[in-house]
Protein backbone atom coordinates (compact mmCIF):
# COMPACT_ATOMS: atom_id res chain seq x y z
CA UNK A 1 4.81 24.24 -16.62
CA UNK A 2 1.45 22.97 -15.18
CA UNK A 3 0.61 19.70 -17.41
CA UNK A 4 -2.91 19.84 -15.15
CA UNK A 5 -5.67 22.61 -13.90
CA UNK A 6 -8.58 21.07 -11.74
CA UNK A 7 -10.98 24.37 -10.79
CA UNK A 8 -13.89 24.16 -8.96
CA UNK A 9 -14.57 20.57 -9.17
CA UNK A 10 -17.91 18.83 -8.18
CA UNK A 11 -19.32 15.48 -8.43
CA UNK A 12 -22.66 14.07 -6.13
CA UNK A 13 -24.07 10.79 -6.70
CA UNK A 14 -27.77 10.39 -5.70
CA UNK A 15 -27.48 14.21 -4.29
CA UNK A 16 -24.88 13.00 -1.68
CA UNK A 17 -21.52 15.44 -2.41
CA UNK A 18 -18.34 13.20 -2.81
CA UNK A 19 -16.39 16.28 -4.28
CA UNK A 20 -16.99 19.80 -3.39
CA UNK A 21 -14.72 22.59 -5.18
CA UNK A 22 -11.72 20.46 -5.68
CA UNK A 23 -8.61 22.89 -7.50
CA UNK A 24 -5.31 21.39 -8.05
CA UNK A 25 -2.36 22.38 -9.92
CA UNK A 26 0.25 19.59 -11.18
CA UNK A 27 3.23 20.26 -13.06
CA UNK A 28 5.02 18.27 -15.68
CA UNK A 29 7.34 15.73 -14.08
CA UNK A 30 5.41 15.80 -10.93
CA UNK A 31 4.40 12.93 -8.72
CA UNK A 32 1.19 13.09 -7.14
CA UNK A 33 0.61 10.12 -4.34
CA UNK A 34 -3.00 10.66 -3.36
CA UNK A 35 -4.20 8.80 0.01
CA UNK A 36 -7.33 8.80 2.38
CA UNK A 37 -10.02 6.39 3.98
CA UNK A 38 -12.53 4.78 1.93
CA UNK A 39 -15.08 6.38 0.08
CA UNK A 40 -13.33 9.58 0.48
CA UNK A 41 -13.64 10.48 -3.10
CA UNK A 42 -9.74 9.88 -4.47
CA UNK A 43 -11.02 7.15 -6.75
CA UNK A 44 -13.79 9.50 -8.03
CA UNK A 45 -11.61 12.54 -8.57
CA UNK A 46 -9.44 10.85 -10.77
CA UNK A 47 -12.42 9.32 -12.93
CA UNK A 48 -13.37 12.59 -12.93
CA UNK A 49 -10.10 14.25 -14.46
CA UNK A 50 -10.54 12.04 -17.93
CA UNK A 51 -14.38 12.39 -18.02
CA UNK A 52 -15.50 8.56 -17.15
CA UNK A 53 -17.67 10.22 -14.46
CA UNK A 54 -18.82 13.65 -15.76
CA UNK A 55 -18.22 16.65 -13.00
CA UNK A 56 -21.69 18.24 -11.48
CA UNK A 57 -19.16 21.43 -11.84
CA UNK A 58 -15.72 22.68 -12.62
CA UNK A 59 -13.14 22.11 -15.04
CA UNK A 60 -10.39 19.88 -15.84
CA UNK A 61 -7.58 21.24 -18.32
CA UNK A 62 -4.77 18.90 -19.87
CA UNK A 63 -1.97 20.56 -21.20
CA UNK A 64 -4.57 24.05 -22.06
CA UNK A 65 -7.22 21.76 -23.21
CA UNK A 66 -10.33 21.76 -21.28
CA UNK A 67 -11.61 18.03 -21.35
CA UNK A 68 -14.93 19.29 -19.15
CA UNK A 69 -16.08 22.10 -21.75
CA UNK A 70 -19.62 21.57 -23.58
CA UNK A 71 -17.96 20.50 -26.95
CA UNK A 72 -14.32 18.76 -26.03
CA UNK A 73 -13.04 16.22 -28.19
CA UNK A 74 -12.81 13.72 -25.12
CA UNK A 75 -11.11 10.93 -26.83
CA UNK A 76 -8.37 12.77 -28.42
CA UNK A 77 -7.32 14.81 -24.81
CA UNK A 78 -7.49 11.29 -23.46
CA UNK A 79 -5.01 10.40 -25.63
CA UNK A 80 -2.43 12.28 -23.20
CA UNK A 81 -3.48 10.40 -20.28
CA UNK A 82 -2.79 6.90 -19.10
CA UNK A 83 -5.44 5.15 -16.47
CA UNK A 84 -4.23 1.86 -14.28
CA UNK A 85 -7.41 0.53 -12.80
CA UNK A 86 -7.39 -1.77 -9.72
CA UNK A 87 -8.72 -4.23 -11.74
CA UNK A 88 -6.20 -4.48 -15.05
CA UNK A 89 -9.31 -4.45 -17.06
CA UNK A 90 -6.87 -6.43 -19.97
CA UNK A 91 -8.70 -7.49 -23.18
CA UNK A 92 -8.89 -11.63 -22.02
CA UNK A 93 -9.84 -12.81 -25.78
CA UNK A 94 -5.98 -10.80 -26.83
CA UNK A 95 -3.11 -12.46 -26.20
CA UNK A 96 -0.03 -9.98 -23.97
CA UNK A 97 1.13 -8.08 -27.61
CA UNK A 98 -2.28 -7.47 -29.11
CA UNK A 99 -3.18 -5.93 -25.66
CA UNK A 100 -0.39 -3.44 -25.91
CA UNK A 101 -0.40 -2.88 -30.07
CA UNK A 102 -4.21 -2.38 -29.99
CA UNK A 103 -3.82 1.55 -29.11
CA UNK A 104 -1.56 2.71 -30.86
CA UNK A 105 -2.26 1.07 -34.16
CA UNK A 106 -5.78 2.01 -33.94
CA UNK A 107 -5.55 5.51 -32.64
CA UNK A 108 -1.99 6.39 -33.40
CA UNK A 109 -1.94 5.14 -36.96
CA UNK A 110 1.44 3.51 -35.56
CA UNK A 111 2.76 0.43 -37.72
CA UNK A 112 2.37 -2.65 -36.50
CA UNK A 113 5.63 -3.59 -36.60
CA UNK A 114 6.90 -0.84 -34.50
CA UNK A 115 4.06 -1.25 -32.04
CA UNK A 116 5.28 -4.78 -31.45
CA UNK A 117 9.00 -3.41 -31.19
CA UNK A 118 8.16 -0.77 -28.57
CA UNK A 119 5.87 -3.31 -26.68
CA UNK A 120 8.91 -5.80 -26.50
CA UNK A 121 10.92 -3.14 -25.35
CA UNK A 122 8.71 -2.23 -22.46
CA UNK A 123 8.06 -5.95 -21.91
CA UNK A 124 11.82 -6.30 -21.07
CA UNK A 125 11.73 -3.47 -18.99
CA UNK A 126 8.83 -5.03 -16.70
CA UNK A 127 10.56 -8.28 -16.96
CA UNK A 128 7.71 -10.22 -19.11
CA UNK A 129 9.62 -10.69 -22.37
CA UNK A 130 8.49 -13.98 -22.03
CA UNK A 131 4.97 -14.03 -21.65
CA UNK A 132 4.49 -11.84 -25.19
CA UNK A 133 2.11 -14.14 -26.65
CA UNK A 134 0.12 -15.49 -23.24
CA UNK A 135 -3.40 -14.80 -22.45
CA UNK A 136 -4.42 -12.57 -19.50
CA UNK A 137 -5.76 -15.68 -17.69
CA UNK A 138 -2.55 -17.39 -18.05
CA UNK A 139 -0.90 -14.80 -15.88
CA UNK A 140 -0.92 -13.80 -12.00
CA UNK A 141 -2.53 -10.61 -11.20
CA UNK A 142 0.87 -9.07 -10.61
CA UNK A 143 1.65 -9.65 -14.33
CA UNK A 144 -1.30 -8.50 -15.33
CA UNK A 145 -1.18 -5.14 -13.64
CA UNK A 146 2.29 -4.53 -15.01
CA UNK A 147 1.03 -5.51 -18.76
CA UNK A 148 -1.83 -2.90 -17.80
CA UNK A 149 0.84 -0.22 -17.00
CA UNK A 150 2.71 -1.15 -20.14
CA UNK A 151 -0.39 -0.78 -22.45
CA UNK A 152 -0.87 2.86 -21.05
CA UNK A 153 3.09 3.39 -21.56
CA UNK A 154 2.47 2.47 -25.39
CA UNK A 155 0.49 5.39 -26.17
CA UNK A 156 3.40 7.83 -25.08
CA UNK A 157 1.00 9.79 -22.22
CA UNK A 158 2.09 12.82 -20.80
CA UNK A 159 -0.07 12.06 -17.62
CA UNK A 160 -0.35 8.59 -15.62
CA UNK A 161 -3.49 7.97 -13.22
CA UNK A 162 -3.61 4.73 -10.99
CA UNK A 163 -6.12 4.22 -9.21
CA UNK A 164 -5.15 2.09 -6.20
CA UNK A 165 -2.97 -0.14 -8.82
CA UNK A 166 -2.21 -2.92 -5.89
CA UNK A 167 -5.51 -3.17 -4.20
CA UNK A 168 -6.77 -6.27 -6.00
CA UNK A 169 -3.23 -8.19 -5.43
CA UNK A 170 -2.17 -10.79 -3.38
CA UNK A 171 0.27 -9.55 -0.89
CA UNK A 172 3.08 -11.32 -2.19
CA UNK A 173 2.54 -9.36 -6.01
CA UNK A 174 2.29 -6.14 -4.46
CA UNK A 175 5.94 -5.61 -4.52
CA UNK A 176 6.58 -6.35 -7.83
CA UNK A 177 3.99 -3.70 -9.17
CA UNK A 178 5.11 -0.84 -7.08
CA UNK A 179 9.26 -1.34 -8.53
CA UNK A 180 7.90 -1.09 -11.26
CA UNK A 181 5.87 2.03 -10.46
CA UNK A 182 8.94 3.30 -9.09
CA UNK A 183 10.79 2.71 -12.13
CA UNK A 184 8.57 5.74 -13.55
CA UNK A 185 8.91 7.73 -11.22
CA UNK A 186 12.96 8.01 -12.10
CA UNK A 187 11.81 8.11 -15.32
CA UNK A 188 9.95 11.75 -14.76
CA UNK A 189 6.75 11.10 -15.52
CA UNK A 190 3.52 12.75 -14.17
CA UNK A 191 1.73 11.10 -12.08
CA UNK A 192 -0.89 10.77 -9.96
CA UNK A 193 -1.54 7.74 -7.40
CA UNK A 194 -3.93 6.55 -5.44
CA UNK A 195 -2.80 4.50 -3.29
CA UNK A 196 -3.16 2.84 0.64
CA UNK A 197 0.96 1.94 0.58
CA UNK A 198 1.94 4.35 2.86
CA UNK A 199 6.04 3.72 2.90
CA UNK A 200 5.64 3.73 -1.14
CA UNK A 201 3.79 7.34 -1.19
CA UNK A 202 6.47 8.03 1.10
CA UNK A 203 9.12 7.34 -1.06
CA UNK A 204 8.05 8.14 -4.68
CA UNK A 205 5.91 11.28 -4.13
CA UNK A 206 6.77 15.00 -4.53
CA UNK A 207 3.47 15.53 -3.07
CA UNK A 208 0.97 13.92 -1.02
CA UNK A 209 -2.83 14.81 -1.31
CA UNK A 210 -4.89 13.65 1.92
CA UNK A 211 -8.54 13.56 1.18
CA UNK A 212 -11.24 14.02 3.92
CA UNK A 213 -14.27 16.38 3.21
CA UNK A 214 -15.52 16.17 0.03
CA UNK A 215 -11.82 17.41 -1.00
CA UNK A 216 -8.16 18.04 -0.44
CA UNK A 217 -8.22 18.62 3.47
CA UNK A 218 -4.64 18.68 3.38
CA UNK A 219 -1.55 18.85 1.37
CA UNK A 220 2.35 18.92 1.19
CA UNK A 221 5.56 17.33 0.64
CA UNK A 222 6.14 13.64 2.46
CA UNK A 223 8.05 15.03 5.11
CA UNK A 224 5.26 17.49 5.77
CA UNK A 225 2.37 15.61 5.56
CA UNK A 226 3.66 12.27 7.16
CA UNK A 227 6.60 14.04 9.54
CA UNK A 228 4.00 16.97 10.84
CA UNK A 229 0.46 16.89 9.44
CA UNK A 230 -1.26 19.87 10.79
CA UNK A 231 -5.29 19.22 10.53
CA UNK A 232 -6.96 17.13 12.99
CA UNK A 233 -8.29 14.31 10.30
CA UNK A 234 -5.04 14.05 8.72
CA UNK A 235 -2.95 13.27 12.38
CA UNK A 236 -6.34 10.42 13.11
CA UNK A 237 -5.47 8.75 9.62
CA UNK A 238 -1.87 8.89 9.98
CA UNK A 239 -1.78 7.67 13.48
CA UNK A 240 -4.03 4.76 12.82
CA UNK A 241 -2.39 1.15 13.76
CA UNK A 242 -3.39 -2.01 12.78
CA UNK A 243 -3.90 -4.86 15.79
CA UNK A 244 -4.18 -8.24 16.57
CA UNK A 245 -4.27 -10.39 19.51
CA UNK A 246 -3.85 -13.86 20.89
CA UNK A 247 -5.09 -14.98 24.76
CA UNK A 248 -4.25 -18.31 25.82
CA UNK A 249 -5.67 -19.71 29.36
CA UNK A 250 -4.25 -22.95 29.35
CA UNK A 251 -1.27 -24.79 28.41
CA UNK A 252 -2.61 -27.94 27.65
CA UNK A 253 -5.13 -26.27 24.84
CA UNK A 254 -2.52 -24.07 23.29
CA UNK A 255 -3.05 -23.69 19.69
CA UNK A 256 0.31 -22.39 18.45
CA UNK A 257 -0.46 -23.52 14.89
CA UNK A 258 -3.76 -21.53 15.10
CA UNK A 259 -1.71 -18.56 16.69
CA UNK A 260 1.15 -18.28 13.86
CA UNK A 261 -1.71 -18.59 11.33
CA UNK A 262 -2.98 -16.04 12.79
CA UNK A 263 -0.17 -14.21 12.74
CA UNK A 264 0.85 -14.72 8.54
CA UNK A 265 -2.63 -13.61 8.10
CA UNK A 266 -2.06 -10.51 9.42
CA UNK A 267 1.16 -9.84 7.93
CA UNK A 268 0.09 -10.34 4.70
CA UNK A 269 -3.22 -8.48 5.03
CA UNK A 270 -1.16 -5.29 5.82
CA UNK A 271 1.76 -6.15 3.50
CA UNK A 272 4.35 -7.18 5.68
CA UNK A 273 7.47 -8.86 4.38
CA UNK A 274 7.93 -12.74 4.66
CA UNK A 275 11.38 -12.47 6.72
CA UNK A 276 9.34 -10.01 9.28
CA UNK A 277 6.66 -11.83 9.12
CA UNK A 278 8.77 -15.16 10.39
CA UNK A 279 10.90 -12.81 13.10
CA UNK A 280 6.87 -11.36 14.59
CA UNK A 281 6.59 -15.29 14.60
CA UNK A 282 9.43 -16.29 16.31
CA UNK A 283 9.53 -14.02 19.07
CA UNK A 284 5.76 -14.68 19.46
CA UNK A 285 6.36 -18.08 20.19
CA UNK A 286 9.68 -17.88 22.45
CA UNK A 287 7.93 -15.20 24.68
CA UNK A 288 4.80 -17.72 25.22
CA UNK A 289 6.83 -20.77 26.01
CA UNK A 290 9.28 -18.39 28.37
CA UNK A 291 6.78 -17.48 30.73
CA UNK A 292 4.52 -20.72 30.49
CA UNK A 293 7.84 -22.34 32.00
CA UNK A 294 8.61 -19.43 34.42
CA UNK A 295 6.15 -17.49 35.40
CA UNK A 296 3.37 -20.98 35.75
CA UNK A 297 5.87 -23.64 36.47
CA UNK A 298 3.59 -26.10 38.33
CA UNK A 299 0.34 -24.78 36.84
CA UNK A 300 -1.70 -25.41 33.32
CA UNK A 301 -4.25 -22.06 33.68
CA UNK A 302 -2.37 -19.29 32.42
CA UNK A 303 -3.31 -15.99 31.54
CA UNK A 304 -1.29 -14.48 28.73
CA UNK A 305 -2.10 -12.55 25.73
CA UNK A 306 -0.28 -11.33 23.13
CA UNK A 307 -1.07 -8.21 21.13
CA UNK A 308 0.41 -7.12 18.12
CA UNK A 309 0.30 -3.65 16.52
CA UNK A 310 1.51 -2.55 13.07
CA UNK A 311 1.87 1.23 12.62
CA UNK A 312 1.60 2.04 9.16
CA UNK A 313 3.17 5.39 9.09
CA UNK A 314 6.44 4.34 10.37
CA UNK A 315 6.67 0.65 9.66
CA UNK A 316 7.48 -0.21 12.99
CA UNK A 317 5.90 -3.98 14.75
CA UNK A 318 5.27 -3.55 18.24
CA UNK A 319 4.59 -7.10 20.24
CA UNK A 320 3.24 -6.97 24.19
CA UNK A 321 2.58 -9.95 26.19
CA UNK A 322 0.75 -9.55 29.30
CA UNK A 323 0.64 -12.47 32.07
CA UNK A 324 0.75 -12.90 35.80
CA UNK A 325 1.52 -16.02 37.85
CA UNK A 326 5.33 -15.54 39.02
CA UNK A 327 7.61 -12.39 37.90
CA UNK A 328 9.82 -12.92 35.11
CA UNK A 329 11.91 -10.66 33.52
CA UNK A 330 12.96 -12.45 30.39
CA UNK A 331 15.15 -9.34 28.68
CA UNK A 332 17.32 -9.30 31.95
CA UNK A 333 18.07 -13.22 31.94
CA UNK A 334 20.53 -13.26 29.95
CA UNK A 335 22.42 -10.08 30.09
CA UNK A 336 23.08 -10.66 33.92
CA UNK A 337 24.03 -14.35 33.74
CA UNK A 338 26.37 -14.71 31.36
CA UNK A 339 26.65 -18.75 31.64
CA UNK A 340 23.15 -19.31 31.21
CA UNK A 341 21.77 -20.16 27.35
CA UNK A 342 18.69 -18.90 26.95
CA UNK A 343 17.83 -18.86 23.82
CA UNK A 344 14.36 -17.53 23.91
CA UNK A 345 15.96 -14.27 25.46
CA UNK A 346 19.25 -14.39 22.94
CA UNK A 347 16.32 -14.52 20.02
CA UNK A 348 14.62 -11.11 21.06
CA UNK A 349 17.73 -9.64 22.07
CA UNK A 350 19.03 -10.45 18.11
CA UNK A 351 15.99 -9.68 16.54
CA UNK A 352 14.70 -6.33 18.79
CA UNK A 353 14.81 -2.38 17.55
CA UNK A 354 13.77 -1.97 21.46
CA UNK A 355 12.52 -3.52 24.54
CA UNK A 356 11.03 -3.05 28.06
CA UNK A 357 10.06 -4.82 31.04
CA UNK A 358 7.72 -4.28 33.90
CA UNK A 359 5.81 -6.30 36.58
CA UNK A 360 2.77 -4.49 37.28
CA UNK A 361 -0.08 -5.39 39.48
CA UNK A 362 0.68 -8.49 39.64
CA UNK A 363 1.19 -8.30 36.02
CA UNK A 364 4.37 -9.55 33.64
CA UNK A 365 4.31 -6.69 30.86
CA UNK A 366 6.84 -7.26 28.25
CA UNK A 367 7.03 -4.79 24.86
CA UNK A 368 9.22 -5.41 22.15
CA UNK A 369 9.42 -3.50 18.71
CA UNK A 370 10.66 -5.18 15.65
């Protein structure tokens, strides 16, 4: 049973087109994970769907009520649909419980006693029983954005829209949102995400909407989309990778406080976990200080750089140091000596999904994925 009909949708700002004859189709239970570069129009489309930007065109039905027509009650068919913003948008004068009870008492005619039951219930479940009677400002934006998740939960919606519900979080709050998001998603409810979390579309969505075009340029299950997009735009976005790089040219003037700074910033930018994050360090700094002792023993220039790439689609960390001065295979050092201890080698050997070596013009090329 389709809970949602989008038909013909339009929406142009200034005369520019940001939608163009948008239809969709989402049934009840379904989980919609909607992703895309910037300004593609997700954000708008799902402002669109409960009328807080009004279509050019089209129409928008919620469970066979048409929230687009000439004379819809608008704020009663909202009443079926929850919206997450990227900014909480929490009432800061209300303390945590008037937050969530506001709604429902006011729109619901629910009791304020059972408001304040169910809101402790879903408090528990988000793991902020405890901050029932804080302010907004009093909490991290990671509580906040599951408080604004609860409040949408208290009016009982049969449809869910976040809008890119982790884009104004730190890195280390993201997490805690999207298990909670998660927790939803066992529970069946319809949704529809916007999101830039590629691993978490991945993992929670039945289907996967990219946008490119003015539209839906292409569409299917995660293993479709992500294992074998078929449209040109979809494979660029997909395939994109994230980079940084480090060049050092002398010993002496090595920064490796600046580097591993560096580094964390990176990792956290893209939303890499702490204990990665520390392993991409670690090998980072055991590859430099290999070849400054073997490959420039008697020298201070060096020429080495170190670039990192993140792929997004498939998670994987991909290191490659480039240098000259002497060859130096550091993967082989250990494996064929047996007595030797060399621990930067034993590190990358431990903490490698796969390595490679070559000497190349003159070059030391060494590639390691994490």
């Amino acid at each position: 049973m389709s809970i949602l009909e989008v038909q013909g949708l339009c929406k142009s700002f200034a005369g520019l087109p940001v939608l163009q004859n948008v239809d969709l189709t989402v049934n009840e239970g379904e989980r919609i994970a909607i992703i895309g570069g910037s300004g593609c129009g997700k954000s708008v489309f799902l402002r669109c769907l409960n009328r807080l930007e009004v279509p050019d065109a089209g129409r928008v039905l919620i469970n066979g009520r048409e929230i687009t027509a000439p004379n819809a009650d608008v704020d009663r068919i909202r009443r079926d649909m929850g919206m997450v913003f990227q900014k909480f948008h929490l009432f800061s004068h209300c303390n945590v419980m008037d937050n969530l009870c506001l709604a429902p008492t006011e729109l619901l005619g629910m009791k304020r006693a059972e408001a304040e039951e169910k809101a402790m219930d879903l408090l528990r479940t988000v793991g902020l029983a405890a901050k029932a009677q804080a302010y907004p400002t009093h909490l991290s934006g990671g509580q906040q954005q599951r408080i604004a998740i609860c409040r949408c939960l208290m009016m009982n919606p049969k449809l869910l829209l976040l809008d890119e519900p982790t884009s104004a979080l730190d890195p280390t709050m993201v997490g805690e949102v999207l298990s909670v998001i998660r927790m939803l998603a066992k529970q069946k409810l319809t949704m529809l995400i916007v999101t830039h979390e590629m691993n978490f579309a991945r993992e929670v969505a039945d289907r996967v909407l990219f946008f490119a075009d003015q539209g839906i340029y292409e569409q299917g299950t995660p293993e479709e989309l992500f294992g074998n997009p078929q449209r040109e735009k979809t494979i660029a976005f997909l395939h994109k990778h994230t980079f940084f790089d480090y060049e050092i040219s002398s010993k002496a003037e090595f920064d490796l406080m600046n580097m591993q700074g560096g580094i964390i910033t990176f990792t956290e930018k893209y939303g890499i976990d702490a204990h990665r994050a520390y392993r991409l360090q670690l090998c980072c700094e055991e590859l430099i200080y290999s070849y400054f002792a073997h490959s420039y023993p008697q020298q201070d220039e060096v020429d080495i750089k170190i670039a990192i790439t993140y792929a997004q689609t498939n998670d994987n960390i991909e290191i490659e140091l480039t240098g000259g001065g002497l060859a130096y295979d550091i993967l082989a050092e250990s494996a064929n000596d047996e007595s030797m201890t060399n621990l930067g080698a034993d590190i990358i050997r431990n903490t490698a999904k796969l390595s490679s070596y070559a000497y190349q013009q003159g070059k030391n090329i060494v590639k390691i994925t994490l």
